[in-house]
Protein backbone atom coordinates (compact mmCIF):
# COMPACT_ATOMS: atom_id res chain seq x y z
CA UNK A 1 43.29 44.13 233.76
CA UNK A 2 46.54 43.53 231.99
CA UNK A 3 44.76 42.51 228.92
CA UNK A 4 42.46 45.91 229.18
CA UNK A 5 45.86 48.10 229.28
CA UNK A 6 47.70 46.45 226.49
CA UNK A 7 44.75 46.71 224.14
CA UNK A 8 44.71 50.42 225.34
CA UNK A 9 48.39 50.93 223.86
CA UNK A 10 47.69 48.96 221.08
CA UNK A 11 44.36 51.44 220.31
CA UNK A 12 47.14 54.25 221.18
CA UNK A 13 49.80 53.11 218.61
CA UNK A 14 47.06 52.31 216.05
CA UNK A 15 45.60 55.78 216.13
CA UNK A 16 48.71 57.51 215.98
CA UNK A 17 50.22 55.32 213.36
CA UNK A 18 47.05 56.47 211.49
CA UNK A 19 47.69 59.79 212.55
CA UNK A 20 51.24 60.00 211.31
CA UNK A 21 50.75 57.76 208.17
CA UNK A 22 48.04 60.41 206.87
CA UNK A 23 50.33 63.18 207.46
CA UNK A 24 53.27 61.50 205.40
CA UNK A 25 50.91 60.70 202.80
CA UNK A 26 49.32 64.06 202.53
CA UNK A 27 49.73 66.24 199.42
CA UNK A 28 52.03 68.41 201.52
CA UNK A 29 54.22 65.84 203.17
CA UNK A 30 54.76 62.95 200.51
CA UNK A 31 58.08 61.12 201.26
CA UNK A 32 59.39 61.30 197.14
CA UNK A 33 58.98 65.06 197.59
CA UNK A 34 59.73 66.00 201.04
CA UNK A 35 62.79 67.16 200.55
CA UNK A 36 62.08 68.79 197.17
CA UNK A 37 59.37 70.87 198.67
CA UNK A 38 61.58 71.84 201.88
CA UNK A 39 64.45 72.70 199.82
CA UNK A 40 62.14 74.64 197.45
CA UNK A 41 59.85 76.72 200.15
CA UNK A 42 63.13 77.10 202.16
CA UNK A 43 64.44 79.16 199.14
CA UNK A 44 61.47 81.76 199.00
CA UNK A 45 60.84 81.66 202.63
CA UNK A 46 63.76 82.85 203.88
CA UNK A 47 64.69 85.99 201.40
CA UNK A 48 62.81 89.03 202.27
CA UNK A 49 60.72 91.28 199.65
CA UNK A 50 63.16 93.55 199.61
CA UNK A 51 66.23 91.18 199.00
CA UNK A 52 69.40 92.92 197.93
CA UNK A 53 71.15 92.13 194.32
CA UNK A 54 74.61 93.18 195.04
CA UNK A 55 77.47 92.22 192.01
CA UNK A 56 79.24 89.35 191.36
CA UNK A 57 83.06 89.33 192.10
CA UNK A 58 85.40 88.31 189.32
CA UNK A 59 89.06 88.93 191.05
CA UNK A 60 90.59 88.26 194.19
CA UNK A 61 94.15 89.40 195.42
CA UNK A 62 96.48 85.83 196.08
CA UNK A 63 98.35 86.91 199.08
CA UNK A 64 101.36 84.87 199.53
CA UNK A 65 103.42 87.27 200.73
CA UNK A 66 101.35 88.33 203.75
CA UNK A 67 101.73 91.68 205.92
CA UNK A 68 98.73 91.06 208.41
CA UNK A 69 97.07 87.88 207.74
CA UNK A 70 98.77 83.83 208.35
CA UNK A 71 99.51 81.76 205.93
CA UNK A 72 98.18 78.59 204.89
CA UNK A 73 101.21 76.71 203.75
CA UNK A 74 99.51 75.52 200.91
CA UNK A 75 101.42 73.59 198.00
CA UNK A 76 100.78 73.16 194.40
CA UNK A 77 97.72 70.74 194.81
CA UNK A 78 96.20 72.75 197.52
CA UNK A 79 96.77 76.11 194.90
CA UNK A 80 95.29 74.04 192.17
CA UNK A 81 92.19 72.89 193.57
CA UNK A 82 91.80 76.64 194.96
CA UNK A 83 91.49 78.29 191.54
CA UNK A 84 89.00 75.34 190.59
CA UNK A 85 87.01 77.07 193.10
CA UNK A 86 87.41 80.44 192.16
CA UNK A 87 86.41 79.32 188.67
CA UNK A 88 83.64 78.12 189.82
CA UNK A 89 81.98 80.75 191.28
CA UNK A 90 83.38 83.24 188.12
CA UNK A 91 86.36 84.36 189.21
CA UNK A 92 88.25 85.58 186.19
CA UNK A 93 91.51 87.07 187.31
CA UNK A 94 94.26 86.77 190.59
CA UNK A 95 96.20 89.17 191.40
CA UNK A 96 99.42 88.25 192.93
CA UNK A 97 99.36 91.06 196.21
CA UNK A 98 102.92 91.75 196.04
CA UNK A 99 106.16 89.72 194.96
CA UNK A 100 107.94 90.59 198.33
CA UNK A 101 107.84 92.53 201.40
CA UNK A 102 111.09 93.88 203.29
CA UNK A 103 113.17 90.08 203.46
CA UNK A 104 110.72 87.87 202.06
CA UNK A 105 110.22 87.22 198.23
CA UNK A 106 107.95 85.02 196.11
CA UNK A 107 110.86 84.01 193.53
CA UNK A 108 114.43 84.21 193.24
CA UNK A 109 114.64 87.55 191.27
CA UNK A 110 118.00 88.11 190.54
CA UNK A 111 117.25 92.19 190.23
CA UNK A 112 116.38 92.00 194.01
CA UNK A 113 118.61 89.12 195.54
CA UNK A 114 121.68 91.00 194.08
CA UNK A 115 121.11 94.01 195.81
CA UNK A 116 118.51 93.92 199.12
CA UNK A 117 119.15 91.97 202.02
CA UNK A 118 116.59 89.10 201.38
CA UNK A 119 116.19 85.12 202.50
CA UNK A 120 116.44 83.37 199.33
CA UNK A 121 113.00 81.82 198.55
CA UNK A 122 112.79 77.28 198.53
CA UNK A 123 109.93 77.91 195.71
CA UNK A 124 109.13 79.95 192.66
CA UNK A 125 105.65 81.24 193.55
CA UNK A 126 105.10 83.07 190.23
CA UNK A 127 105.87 80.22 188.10
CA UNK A 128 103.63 78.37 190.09
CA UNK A 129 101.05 80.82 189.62
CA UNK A 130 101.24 81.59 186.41
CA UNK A 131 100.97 78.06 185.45
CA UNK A 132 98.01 77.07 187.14
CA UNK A 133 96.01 80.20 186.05
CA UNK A 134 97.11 79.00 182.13
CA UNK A 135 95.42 75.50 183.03
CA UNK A 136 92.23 76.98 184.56
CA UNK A 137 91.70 79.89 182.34
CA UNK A 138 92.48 82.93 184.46
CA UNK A 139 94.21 86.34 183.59
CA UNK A 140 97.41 86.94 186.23
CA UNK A 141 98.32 90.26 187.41
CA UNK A 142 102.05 90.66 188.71
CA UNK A 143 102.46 92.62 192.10
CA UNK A 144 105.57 95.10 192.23
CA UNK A 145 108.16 94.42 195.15
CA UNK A 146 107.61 96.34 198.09
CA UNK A 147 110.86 97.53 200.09
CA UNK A 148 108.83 98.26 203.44
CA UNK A 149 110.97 100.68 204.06
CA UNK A 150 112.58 103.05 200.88
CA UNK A 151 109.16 104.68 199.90
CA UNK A 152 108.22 105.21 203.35
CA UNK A 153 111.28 107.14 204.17
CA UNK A 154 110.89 109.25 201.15
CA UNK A 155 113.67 107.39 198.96
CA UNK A 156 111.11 107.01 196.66
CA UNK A 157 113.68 106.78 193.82
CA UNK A 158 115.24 103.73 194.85
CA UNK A 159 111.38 102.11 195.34
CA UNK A 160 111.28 103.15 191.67
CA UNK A 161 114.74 101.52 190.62
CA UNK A 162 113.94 98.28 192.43
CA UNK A 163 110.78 97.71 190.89
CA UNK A 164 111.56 99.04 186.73
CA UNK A 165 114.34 96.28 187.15
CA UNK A 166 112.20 93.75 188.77
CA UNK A 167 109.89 94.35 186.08
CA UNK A 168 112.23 94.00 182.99
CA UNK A 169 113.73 90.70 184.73
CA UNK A 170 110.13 89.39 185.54
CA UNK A 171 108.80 90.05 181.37
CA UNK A 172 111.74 88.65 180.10
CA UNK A 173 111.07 85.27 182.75
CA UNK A 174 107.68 85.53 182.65
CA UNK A 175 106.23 86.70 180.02
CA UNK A 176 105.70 84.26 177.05
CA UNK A 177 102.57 82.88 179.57
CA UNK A 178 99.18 82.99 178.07
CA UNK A 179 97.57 83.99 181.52
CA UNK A 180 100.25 86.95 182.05
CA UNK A 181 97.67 89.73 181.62
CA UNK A 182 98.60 92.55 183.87
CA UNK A 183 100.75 94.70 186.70
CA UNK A 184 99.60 95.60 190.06
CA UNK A 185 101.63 97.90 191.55
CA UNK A 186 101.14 96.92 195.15
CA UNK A 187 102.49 100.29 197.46
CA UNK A 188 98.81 100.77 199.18
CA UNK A 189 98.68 105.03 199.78
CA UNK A 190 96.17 107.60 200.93
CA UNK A 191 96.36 110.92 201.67
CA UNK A 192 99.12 110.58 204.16
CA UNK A 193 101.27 109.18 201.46
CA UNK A 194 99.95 110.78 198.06
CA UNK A 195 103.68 112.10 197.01
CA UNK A 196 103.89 107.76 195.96
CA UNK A 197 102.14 109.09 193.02
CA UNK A 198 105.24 109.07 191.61
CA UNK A 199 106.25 105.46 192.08
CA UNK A 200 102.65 104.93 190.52
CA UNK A 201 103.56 107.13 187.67
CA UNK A 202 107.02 106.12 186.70
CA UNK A 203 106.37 101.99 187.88
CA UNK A 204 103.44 101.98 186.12
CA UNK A 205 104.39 103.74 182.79
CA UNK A 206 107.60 101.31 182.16
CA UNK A 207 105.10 98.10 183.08
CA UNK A 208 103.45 99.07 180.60
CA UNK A 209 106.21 100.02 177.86
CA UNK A 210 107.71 96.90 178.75
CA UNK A 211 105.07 94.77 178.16
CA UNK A 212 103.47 95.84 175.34
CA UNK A 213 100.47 97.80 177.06
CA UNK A 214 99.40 95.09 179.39
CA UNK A 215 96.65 96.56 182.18
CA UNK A 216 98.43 98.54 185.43
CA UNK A 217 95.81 97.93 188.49
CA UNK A 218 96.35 100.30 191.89
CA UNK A 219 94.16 99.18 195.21
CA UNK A 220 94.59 102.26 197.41
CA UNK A 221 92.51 103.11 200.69
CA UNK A 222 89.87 105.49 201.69
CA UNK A 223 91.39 107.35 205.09
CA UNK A 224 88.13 106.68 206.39
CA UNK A 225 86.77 106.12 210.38
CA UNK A 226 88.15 102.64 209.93
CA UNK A 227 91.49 103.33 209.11
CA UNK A 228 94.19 102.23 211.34
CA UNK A 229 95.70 106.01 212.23
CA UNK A 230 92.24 106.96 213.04
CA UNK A 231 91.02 104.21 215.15
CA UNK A 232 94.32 104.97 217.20
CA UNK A 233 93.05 108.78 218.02
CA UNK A 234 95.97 110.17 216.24
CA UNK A 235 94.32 111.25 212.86
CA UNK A 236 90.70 112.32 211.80
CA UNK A 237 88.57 110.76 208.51
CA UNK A 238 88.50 112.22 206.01
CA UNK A 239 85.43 113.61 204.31
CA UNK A 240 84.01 112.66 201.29
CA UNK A 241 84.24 115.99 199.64
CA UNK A 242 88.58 116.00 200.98
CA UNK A 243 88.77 112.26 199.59
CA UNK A 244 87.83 113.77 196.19
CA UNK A 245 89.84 116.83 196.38
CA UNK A 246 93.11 114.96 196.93
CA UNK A 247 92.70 111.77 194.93
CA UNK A 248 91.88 114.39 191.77
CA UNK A 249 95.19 115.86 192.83
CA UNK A 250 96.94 112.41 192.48
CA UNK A 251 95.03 110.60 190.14
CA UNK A 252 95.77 113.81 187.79
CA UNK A 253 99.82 112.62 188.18
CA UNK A 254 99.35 109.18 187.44
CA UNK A 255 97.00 110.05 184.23
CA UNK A 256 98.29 107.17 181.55
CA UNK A 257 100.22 105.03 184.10
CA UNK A 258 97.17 103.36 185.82
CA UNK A 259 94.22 101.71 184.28
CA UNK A 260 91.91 100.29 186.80
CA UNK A 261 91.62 102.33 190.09
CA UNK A 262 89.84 99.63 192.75
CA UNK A 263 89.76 101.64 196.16
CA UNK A 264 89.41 99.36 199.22
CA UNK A 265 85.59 99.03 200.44
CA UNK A 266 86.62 98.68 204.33
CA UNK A 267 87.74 101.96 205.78
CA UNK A 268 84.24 103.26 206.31
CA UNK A 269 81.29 102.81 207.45
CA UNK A 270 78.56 100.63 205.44
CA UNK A 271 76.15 103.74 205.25
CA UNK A 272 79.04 106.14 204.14
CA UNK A 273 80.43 104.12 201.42
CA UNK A 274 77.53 104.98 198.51
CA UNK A 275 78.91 108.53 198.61
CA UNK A 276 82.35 108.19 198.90
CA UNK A 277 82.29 105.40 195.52
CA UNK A 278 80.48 107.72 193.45
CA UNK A 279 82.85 110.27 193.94
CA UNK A 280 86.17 107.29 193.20
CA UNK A 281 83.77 106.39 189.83
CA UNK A 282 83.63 110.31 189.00
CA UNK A 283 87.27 110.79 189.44
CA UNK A 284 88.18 107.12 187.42
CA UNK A 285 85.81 108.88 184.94
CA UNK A 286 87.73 112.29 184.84
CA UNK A 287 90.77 110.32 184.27
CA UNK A 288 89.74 107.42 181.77
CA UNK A 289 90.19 104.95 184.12
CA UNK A 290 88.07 101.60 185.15
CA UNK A 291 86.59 102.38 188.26
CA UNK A 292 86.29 98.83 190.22
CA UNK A 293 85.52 98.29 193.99
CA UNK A 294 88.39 96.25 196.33
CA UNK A 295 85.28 94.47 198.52
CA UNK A 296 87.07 93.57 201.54
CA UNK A 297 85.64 89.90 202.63
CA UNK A 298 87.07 89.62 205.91
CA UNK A 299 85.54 91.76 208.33
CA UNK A 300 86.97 95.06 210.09
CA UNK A 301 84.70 95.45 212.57
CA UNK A 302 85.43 91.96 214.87
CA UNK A 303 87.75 92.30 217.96
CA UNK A 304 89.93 89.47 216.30
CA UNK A 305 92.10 90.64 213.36
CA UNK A 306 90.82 89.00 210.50
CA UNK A 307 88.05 86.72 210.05
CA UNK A 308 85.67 85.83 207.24
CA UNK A 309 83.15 88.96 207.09
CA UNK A 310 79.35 87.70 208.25
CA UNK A 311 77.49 87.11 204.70
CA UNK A 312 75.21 90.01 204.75
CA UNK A 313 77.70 92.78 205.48
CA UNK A 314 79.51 91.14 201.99
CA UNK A 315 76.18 91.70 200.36
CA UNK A 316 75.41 95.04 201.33
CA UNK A 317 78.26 95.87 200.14
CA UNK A 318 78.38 94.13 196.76
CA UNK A 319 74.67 96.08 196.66
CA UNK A 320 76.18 99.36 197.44
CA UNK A 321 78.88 98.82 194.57
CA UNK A 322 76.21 97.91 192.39
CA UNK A 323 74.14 100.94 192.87
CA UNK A 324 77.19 103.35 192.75
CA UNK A 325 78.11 101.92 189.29
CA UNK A 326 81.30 99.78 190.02
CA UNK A 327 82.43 98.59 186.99
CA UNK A 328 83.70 95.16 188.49
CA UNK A 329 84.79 93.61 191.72
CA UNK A 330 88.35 92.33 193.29
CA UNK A 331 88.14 90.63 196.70
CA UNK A 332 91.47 90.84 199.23
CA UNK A 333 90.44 87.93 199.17
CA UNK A 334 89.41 84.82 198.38
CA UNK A 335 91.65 82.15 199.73
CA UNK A 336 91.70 82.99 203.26
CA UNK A 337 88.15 84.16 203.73
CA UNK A 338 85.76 82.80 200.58
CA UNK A 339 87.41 79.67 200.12
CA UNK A 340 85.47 76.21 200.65
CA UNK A 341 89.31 75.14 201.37
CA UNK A 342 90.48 77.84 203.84
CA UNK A 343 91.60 76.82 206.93
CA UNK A 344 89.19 79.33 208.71
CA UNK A 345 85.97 76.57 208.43
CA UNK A 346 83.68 80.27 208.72
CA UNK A 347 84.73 80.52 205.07
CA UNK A 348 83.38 77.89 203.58
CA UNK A 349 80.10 79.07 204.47
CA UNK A 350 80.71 82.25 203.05
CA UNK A 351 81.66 80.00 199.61
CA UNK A 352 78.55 78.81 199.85
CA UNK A 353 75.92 81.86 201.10
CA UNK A 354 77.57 83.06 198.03
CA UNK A 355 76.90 80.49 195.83
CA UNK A 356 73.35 80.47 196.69
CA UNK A 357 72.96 84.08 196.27
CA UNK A 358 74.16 84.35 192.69
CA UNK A 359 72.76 80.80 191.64
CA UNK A 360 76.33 79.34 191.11
């Protein structure tokens, strides 16, 4: 009886072994090429017919001095192995967000220290910066200094002081670097704010007299259903046929000051934001300007304020941008919530989604 049952399992085992072995060996499931073929059907099997393009990003924001987002406490080796990674996946130019908010400055500038009541900074971030995107090929933009409190109040003339000397100190410092490429001139307006046209003007005109004609950059929002004031009940969106009205208003006062006008994509809603970038390209058109899209990768719509953005709201809207005729893309931005090093782990896989996507 015993000897009846173990042949039994042995006839078991045998068969299967055949069983299995004939599978493995099969055209479709040879060992060399197992993983070949999954990786390769994977690829196709997974992207629909009617798989979006969307366009590649080539700037992000560096945002160092933060208003709404924690920082990573990152040193020079932690900077220097981000911007390998930006490089990697194209990324041609950082923009440095702003150098200071209120009390808090990325260097010891000497125009600001002397007469604003600021901690003194233990590092010189745009030294640091600057040198790092001359070793890994990158074009730096310089962020203006941001009072937090002058423009808002309507002193708009002293925002304007601060900043024209901040900018003659930071040339004369800064400026025999290779990588030194532009200004961003950081105040971030809508309509609720449009007279800061002038600090956009005047800021922008000496950054560029200054500096030989270097590229002025502006990021301003859309007062859109996603907008802070709005959210809060206390304001109402504004439509896309107002957004045009009063940016051509403002953008007609800053006409020579400002070169690249990159609107932030996250105030509205996905399906809304095809109409309202044709009508920033039109106006960047009306007013020889680059039209480029700010696409916003961490994502407005969670509970938790901010996390990486899920991969396929990115995409639709790097698709939307594309179809509205963006010229090019900034992300606010890349360290935090595209980096393979951030210390949210969600974007890493972002890094990599994106990767894939654009065959990087």
């Amino acid at each position: 009886m015993m000897n009846e049952r173990r042949n039994f399992l042995k006839g078991v085992l045998a068969s299967s072994s055949l069983m299995i072995a004939q599978k493995l060996f099969s055209s479709d499931y040879l060992i060399e090429s197992s993983k070949s073929s999954f990786d390769a059907n994977m690829k196709n099997s997974y992207v629909t017919p009617n798989a979006m393009k969307g366009m590649p990003i080539h700037a992000t924001f560096l945002d160092e001095i933060s208003w709404d987002i924690p920082h990573q406490n990152w040193g020079v080796k932690d900077w220097d192995k981000d911007f390998s990674a930006m490089k990697k996946i194209g990324i041609n130019t950082v923009v440095m967000i702003r150098s200071g908010l209120g009390k808090w400055v990325v260097a010891p500038f000497e125009s600001i220290t002397k007469s604003e009541d600021v901690y003194y900074p233990s590092v010189d971030l745009v030294e640091m910066f600057l040198s790092l995107a001359d070793k890994h090929g990158l074009a730096f933009f310089f962020g203006m200094y941001d009072s937090g409190k002058y423009w808002i109040e309507g002193a708009f003339q002293k925002e304007i002081d601060l900043n024209m000397a901040l900018i003659d100190e930071v040339w004369s410092k800064y400026g025999h670097h290779k990588s030194f490429q532009g200004w961003y001139l950081s105040q971030e307006i809508s309509r609720r704010t449009k007279n800061m046209s002038k600090i956009y003007a005047q800021v922008g005109k000496h950054a560029k007299e200054v500096s030989g004609n270097l590229t002025t950059l502006v990021s301003p929002y859309i007062h859109g259903v996603k907008t802070d004031q709005v959210m809060a009940g206390g304001d109402k969106a504004l439509s896309v046929k107002e957004h045009e009205e009063e940016w051509d208003e403002i953008l007609s006062n800053v006409q020579g000051a400002v070169d690249i006008l990159a609107f932030q994509d996250g105030q509205v809603d996905y399906h809304e934001l095809y109409d309202y970038l044709v009508v920033n390209k039109k106006l960047a058109d009306r007013y020889n300007m680059k039209c480029w899209t700010n696409i916003e990768s961490f994502d407005r719509d969670m509970p938790i304020r901010f996390l990486p953005i899920k991969w396929e709201k990115l995409l639709l809207k790097l698709e939307i941008a594309r179809k509205a005729g963006m010229e090019d893309a900034i992300t606010f931005e890349f360290s935090h919530f595209m980096s393979p090093n951030s210390t949210y782990l969600q974007a890493g896989y972002l890094y990599e989604r994106y990767r894939e996507h654009f065959k990087l």
